[in-house]
C-alpha atoms as a PDB file:
ATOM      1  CA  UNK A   1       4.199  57.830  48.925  1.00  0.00           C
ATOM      2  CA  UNK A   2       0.679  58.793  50.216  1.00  0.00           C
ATOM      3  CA  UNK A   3      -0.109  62.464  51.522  1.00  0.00           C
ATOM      4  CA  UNK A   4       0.220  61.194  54.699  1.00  0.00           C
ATOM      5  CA  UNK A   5       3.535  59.651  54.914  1.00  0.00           C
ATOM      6  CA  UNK A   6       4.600  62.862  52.840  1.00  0.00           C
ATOM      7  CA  UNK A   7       3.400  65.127  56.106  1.00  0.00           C
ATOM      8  CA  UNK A   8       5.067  62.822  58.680  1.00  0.00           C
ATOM      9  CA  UNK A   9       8.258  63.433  56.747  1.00  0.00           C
ATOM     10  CA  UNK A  10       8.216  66.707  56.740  1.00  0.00           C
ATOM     11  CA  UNK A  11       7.170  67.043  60.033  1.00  0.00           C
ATOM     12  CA  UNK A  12      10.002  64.651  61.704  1.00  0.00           C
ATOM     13  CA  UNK A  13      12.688  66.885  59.415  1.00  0.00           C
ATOM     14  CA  UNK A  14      11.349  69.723  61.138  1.00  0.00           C
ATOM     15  CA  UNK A  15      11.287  68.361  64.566  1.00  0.00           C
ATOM     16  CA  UNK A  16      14.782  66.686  63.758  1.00  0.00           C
ATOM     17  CA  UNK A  17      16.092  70.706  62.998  1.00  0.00           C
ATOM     18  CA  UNK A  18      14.319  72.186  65.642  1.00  0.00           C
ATOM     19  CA  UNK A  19      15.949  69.651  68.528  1.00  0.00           C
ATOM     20  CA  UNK A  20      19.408  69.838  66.913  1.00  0.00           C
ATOM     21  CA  UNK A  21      19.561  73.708  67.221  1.00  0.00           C
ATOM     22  CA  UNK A  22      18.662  73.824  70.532  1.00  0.00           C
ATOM     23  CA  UNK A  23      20.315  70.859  72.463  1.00  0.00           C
ATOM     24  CA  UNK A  24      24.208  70.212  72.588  1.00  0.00           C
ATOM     25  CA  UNK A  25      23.383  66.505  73.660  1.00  0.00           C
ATOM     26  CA  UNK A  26      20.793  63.883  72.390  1.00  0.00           C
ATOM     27  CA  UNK A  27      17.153  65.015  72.809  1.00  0.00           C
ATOM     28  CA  UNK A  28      14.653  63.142  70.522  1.00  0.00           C
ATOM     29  CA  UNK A  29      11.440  63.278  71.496  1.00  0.00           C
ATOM     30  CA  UNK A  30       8.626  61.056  69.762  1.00  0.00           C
ATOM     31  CA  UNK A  31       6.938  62.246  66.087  1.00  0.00           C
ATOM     32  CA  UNK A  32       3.620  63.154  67.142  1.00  0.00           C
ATOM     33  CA  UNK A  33       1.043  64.123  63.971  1.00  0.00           C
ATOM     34  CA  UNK A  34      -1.094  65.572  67.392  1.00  0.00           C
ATOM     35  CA  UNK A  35      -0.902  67.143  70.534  1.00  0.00           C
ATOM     36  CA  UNK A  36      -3.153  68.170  73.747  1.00  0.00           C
ATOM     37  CA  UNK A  37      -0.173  70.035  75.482  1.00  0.00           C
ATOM     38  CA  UNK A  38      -1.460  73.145  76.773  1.00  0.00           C
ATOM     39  CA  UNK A  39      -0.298  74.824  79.953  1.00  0.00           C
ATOM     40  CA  UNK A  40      -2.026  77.729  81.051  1.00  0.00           C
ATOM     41  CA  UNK A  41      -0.440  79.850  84.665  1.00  0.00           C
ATOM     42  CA  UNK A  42      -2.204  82.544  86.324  1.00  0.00           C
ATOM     43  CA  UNK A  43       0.266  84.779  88.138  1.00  0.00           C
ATOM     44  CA  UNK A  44      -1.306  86.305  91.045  1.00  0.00           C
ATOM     45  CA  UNK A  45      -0.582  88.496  93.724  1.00  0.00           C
ATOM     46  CA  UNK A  46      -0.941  88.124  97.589  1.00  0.00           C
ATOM     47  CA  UNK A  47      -3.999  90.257  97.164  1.00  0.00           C
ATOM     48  CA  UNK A  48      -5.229  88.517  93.608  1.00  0.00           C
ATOM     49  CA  UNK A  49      -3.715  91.210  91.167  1.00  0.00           C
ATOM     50  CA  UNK A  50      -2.865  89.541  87.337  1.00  0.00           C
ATOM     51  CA  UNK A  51       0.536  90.307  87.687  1.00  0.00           C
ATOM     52  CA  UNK A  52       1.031  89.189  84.273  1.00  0.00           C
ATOM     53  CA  UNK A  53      -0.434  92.436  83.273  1.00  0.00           C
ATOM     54  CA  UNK A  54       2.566  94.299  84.882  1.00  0.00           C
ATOM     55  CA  UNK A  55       5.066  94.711  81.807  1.00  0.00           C
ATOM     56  CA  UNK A  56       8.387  94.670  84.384  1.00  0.00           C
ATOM     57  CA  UNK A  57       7.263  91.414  85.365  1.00  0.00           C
ATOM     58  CA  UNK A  58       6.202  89.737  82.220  1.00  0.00           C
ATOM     59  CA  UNK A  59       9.448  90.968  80.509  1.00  0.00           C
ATOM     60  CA  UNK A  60      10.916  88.660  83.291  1.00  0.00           C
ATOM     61  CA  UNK A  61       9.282  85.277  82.470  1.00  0.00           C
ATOM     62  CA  UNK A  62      11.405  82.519  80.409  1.00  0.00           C
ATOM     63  CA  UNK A  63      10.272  78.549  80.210  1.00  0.00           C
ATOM     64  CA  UNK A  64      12.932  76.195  79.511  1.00  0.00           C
ATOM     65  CA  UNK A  65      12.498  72.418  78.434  1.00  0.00           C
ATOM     66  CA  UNK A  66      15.251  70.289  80.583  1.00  0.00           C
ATOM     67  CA  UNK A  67      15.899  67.775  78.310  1.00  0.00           C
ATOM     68  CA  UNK A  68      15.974  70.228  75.111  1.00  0.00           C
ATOM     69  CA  UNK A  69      17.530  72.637  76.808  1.00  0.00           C
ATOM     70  CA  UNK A  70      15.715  75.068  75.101  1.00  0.00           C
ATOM     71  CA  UNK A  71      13.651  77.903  75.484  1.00  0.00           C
ATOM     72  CA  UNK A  72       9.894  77.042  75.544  1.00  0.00           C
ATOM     73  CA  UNK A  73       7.609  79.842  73.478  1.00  0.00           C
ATOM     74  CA  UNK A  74       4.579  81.747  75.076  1.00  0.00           C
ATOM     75  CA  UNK A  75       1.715  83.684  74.809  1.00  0.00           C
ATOM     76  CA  UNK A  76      -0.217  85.774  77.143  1.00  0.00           C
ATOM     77  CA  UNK A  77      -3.630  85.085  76.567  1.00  0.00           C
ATOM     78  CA  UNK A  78      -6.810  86.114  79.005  1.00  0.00           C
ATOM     79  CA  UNK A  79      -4.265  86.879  81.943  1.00  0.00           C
ATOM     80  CA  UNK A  80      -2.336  83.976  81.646  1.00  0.00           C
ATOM     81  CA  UNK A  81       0.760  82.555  80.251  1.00  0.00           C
ATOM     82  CA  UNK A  82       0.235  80.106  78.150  1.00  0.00           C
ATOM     83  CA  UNK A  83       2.606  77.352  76.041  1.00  0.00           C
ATOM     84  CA  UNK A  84       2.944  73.627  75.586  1.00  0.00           C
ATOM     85  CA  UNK A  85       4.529  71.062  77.685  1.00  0.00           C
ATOM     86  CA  UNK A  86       8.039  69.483  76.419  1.00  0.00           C
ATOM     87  CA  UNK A  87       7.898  66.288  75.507  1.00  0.00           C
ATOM     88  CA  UNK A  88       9.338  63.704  76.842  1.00  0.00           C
ATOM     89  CA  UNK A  89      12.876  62.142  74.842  1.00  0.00           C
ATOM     90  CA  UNK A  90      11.900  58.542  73.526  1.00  0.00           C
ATOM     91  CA  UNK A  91      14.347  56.879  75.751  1.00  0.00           C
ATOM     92  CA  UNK A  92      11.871  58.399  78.534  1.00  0.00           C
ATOM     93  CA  UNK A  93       8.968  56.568  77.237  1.00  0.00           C
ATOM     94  CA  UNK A  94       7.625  53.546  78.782  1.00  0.00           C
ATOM     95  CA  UNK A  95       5.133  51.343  76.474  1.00  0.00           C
ATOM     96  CA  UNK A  96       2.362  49.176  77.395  1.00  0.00           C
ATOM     97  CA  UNK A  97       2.918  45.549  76.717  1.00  0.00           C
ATOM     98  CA  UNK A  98       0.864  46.015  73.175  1.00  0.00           C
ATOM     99  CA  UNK A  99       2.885  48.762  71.970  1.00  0.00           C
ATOM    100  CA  UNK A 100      -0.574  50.607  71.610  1.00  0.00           C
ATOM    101  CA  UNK A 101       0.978  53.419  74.309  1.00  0.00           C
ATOM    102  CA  UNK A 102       3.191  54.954  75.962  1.00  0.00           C
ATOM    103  CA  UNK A 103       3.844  57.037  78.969  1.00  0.00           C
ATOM    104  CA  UNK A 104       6.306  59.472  79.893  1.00  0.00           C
ATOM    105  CA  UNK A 105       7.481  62.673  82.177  1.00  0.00           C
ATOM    106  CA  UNK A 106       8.731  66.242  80.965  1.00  0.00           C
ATOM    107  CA  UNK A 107      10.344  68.487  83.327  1.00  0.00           C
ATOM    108  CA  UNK A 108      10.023  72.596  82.877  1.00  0.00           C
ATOM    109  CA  UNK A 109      11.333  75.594  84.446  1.00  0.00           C
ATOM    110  CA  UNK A 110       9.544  78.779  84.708  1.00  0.00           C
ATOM    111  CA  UNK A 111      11.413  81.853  85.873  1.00  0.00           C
ATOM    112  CA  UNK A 112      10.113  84.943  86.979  1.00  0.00           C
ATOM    113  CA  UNK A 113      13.464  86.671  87.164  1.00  0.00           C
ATOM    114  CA  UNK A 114      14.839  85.491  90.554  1.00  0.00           C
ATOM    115  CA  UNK A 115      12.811  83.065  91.137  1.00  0.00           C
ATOM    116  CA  UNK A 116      11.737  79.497  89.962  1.00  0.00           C
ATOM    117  CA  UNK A 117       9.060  76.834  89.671  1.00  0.00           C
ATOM    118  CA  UNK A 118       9.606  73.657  88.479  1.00  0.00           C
ATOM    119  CA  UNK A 119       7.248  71.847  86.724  1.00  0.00           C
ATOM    120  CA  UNK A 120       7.404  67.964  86.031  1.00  0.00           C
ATOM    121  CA  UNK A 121       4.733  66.886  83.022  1.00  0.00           C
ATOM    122  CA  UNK A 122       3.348  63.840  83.062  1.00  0.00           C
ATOM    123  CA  UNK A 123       2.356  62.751  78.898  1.00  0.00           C
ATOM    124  CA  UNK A 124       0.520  59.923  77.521  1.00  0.00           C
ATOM    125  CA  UNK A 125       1.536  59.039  74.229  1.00  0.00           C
ATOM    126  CA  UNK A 126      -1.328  56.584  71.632  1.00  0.00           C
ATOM    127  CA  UNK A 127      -0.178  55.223  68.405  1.00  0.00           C
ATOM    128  CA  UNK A 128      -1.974  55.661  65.253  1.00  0.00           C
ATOM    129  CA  UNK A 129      -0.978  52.203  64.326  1.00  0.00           C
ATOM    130  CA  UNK A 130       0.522  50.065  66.701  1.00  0.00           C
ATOM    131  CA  UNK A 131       3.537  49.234  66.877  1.00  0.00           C
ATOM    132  CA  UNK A 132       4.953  52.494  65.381  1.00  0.00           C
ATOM    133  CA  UNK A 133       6.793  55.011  67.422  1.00  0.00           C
ATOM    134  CA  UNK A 134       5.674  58.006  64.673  1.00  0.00           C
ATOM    135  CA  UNK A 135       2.357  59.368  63.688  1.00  0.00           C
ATOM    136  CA  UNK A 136       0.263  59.402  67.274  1.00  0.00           C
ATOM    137  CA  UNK A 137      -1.219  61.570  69.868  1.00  0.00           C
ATOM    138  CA  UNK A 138       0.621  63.120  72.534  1.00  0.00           C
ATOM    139  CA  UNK A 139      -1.485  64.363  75.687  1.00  0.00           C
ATOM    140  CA  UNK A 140      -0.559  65.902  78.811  1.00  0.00           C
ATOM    141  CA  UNK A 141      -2.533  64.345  81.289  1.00  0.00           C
ATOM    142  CA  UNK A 142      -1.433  66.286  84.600  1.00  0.00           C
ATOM    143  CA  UNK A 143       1.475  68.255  86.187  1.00  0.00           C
ATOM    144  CA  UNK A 144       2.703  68.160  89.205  1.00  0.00           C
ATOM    145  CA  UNK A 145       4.131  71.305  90.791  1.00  0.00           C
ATOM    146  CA  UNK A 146       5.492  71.815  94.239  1.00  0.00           C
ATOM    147  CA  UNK A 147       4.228  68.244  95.410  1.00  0.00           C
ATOM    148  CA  UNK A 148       0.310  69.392  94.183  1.00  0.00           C
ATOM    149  CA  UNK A 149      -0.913  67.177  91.163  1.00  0.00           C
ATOM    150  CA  UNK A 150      -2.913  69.450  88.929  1.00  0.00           C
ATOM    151  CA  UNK A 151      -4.926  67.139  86.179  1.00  0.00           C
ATOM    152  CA  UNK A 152      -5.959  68.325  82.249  1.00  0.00           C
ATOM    153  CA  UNK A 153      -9.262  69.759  82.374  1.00  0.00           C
ATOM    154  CA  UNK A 154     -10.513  70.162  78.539  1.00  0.00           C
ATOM    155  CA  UNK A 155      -7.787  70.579  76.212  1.00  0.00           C
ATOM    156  CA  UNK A 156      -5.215  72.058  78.812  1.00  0.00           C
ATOM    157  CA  UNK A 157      -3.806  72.057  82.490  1.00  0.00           C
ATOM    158  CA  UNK A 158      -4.408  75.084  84.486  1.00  0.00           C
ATOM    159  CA  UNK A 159      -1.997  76.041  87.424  1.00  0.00           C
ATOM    160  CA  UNK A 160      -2.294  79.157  89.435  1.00  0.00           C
ATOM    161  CA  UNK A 161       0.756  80.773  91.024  1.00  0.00           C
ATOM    162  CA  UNK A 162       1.233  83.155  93.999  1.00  0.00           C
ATOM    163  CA  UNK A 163       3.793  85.683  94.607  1.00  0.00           C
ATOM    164  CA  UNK A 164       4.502  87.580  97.573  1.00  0.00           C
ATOM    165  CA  UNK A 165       4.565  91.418  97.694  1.00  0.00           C
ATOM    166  CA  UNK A 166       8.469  91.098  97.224  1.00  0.00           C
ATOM    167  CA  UNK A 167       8.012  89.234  94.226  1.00  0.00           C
ATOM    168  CA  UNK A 168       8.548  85.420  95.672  1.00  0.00           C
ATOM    169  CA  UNK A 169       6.839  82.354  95.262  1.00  0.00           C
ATOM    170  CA  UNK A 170       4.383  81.692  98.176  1.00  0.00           C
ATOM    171  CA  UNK A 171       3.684  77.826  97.359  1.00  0.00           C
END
């Protein structure tokens, strides 16, 4: 077995333990060797305050994957929170006709204690060699939120949020 093949072993056992722990029904998302994932929200107030920098309302914020059922870690980083999109399960995936890729959808949810926003990730998945289903690069193209389309700009997707003085969404 070459080095590689090794790797993507041991990376699909991982995945295959992570997904199992979490999720009481099938979620199998596809072995990726790399991602471009990155989600990066800037929680503002009505008056443009980092409310992230508030510890009673960071303390509130949890991300959940829909299909995984899990929770989704995070970082705050330069006022903003900051993880990577779910992927998409397999049986999700729709492939071109050359089995060279693949697209698919995620769905999120952020809370901010009370509230909600639900995000809906739209991946593009290339194969290292097609036709295989294991080894290629996952990207996160755009997200849509609220009916807006926000599109990857580098090596993440940036989406600003705005709460009210009570604490509410305003978009």
């Amino acid at each position: 077995m070459d080095f590689f093949a090794i790797k993507a072993s041991v990376l699909a056992l991982v995945v295959a333990l992570i997904v199992t722990s979490c999720s009481k029904e099938e979620y199998t998302p596809l072995n990726t060797t790399a991602k471009t994932c990155a989600v990066e929200v800037e929680c503002v107030g009505e008056a443009g305050e980092n409310l992230l920098a508030d510890k009673s309302f960071s303390e509130t914020v949890e991300i959940r994957g829909e299909a995984s059922h899990c929770s989704i870690p995070f970082q705050i980083r330069n006022n903003r929170l900051c993880f990577c999109a779910e992927l998409p399960d397999q049986s999700e995936m729709k492939w071109s006709d050359d089995k060279r890729e693949a697209v698919g959808v995620s769905r999120m949810t952020l809370r901010f204690g009370k509230h909600k926003a639900s995000l809906k990730c739209y991946m593009r998945y290339v194969t290292n060699r097609p036709p295989a289903a294991a080894g290629g690069r996952m990207i996160l193209e755009s997200l849509e939120y609220n009916g807006a389309n926000y599109r990857r700009n580098g090596g993440s997707v940036v989406l600003r949020l705005v709460f009210s003085k009570g604490g509410g969404l305003m978009q």
